[in-house]
Every structure is written in C-alpha cells, then in structure tokens.
N, C-alpha and C. Protein backbone atom coordinates (compact mmCIF):
# COMPACT_ATOMS: atom_id res chain seq x y z
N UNK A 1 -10.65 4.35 48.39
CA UNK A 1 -10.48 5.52 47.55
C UNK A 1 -9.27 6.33 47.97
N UNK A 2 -8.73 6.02 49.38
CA UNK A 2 -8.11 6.91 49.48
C UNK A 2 -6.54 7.13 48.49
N UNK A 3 -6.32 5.24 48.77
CA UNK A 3 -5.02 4.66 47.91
C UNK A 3 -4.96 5.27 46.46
N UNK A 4 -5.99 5.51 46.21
CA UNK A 4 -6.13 6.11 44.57
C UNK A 4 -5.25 7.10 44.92
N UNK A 5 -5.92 8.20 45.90
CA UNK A 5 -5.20 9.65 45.79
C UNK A 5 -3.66 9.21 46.26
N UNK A 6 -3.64 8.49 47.72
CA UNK A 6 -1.91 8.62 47.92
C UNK A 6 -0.58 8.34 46.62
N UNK A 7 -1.46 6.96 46.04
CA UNK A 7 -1.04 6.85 44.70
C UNK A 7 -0.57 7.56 43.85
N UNK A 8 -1.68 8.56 43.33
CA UNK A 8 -1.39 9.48 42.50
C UNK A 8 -0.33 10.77 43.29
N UNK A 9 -0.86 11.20 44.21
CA UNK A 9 0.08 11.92 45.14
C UNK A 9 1.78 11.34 44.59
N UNK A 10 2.03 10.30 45.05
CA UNK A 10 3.46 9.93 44.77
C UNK A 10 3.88 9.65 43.25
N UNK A 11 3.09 9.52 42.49
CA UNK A 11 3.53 9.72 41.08
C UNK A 11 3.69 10.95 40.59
N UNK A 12 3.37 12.12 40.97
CA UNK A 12 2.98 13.29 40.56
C UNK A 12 4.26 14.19 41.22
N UNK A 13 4.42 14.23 42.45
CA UNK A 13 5.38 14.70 43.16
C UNK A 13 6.76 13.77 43.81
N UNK A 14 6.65 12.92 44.06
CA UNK A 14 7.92 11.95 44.44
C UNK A 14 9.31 11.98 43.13
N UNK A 15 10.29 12.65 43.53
CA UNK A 15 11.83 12.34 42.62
C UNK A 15 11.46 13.76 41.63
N UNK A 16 10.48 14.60 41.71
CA UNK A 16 10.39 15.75 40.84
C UNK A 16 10.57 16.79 40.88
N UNK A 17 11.33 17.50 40.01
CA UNK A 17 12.36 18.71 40.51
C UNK A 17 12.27 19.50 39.28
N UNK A 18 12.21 20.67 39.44
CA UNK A 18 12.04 21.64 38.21
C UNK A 18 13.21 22.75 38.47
N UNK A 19 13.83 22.89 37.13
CA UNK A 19 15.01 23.82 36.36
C UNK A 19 14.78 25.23 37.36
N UNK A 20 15.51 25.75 37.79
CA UNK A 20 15.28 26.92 38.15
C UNK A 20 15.74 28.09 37.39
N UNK A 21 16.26 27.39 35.88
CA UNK A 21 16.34 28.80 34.54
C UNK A 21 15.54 28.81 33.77
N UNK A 22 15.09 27.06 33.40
CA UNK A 22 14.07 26.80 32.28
C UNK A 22 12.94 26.56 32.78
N UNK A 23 12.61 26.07 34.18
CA UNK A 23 11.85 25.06 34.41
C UNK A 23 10.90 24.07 33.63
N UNK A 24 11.64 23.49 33.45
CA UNK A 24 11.99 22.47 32.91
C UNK A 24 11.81 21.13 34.02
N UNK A 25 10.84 20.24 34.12
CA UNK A 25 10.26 19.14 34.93
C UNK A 25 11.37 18.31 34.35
N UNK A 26 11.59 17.21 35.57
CA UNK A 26 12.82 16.12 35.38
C UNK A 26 12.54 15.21 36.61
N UNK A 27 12.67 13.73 36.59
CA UNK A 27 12.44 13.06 37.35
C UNK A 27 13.65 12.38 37.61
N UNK A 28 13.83 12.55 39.08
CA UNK A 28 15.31 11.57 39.29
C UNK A 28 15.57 12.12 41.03
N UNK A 29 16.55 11.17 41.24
CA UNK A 29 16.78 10.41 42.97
C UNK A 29 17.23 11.82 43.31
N UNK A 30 16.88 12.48 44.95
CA UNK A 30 16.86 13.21 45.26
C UNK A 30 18.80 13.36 45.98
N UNK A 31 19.21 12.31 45.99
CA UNK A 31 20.70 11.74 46.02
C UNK A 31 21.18 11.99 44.55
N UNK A 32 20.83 12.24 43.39
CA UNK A 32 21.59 12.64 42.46
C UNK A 32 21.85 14.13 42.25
N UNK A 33 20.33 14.24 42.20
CA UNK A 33 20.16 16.08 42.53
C UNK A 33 21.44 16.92 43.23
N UNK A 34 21.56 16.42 44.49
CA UNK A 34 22.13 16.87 45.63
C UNK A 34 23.63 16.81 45.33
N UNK A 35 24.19 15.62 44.61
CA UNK A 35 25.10 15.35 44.21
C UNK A 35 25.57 15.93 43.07
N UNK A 36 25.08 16.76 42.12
CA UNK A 36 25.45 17.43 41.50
C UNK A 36 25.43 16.67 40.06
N UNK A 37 24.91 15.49 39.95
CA UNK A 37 24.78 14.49 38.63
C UNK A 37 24.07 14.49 37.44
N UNK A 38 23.18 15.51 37.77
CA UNK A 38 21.64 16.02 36.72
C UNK A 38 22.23 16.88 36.42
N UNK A 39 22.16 17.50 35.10
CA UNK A 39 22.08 18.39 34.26
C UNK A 39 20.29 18.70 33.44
N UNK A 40 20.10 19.62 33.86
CA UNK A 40 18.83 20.06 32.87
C UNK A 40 19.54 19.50 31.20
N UNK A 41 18.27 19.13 30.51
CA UNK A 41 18.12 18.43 29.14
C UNK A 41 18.18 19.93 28.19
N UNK A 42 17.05 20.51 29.12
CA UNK A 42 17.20 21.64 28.07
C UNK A 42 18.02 23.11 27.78
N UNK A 43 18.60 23.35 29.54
CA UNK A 43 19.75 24.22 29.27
C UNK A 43 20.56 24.23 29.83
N UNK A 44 21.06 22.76 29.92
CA UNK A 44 22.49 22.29 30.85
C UNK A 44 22.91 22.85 31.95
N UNK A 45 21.83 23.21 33.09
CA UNK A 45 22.15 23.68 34.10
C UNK A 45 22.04 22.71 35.34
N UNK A 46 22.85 23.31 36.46
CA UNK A 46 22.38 22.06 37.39
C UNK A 46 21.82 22.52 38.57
N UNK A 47 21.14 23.74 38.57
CA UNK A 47 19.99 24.07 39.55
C UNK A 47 18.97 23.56 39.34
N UNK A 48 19.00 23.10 40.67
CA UNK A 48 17.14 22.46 40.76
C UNK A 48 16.38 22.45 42.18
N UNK A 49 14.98 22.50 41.88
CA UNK A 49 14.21 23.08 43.04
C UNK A 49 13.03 21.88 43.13
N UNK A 50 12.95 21.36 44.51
CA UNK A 50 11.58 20.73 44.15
C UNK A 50 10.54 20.72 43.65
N UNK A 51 9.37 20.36 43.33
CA UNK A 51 8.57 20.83 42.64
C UNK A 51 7.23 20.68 44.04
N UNK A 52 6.56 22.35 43.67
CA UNK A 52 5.60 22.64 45.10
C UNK A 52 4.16 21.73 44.76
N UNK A 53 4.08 21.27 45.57
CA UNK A 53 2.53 20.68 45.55
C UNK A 53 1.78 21.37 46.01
N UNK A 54 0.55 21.36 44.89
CA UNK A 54 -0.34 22.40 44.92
C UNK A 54 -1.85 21.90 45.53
C-alpha cells in the first residue's frame, strides 16, 4: 500500500510549479524552469514557484 501513496506522491508534486501572477499549475523539468524556458500559458510570465505539498 505504501507504493500506491509514493506513487501518487510523485505524480501530484514531481516537475510542478505554479504562476506566481496567475497561478496557474504547469508541469515541466525543474532545469527549464530555472533556465528561463517556460512561459506561463496564461499570462506569459516567467515566474514560477514550486508547488507546496500539503
């Protein structure tokens, strides 16, 4: 049972980063982020914050 949760754990939070104007959820390599390569979809910005696990 546990593999269920680690599982879900890493689908849920792994590569996920939210807009810090829109927040706005987006999935992608924490090497692109950093790199400046993402643009938010919805208001072309390129701040981004991990997303907190709750």
């Amino acid at each position: 049972m546990a593999t269920k949760i680690v599982a879900a754990q890493r689908r849920m939070f792994s590569d996920v980063f939210v807009c810090r104007n829109c927040n706005k959820k987006i999935r992608s390599q924490a090497v692109r982020i950093n790199a400046g390569k993402v643009k938010c979809p919805k208001c072309n910005s390129g701040n981004f914050r991990p997303i907190k696990k709750k």
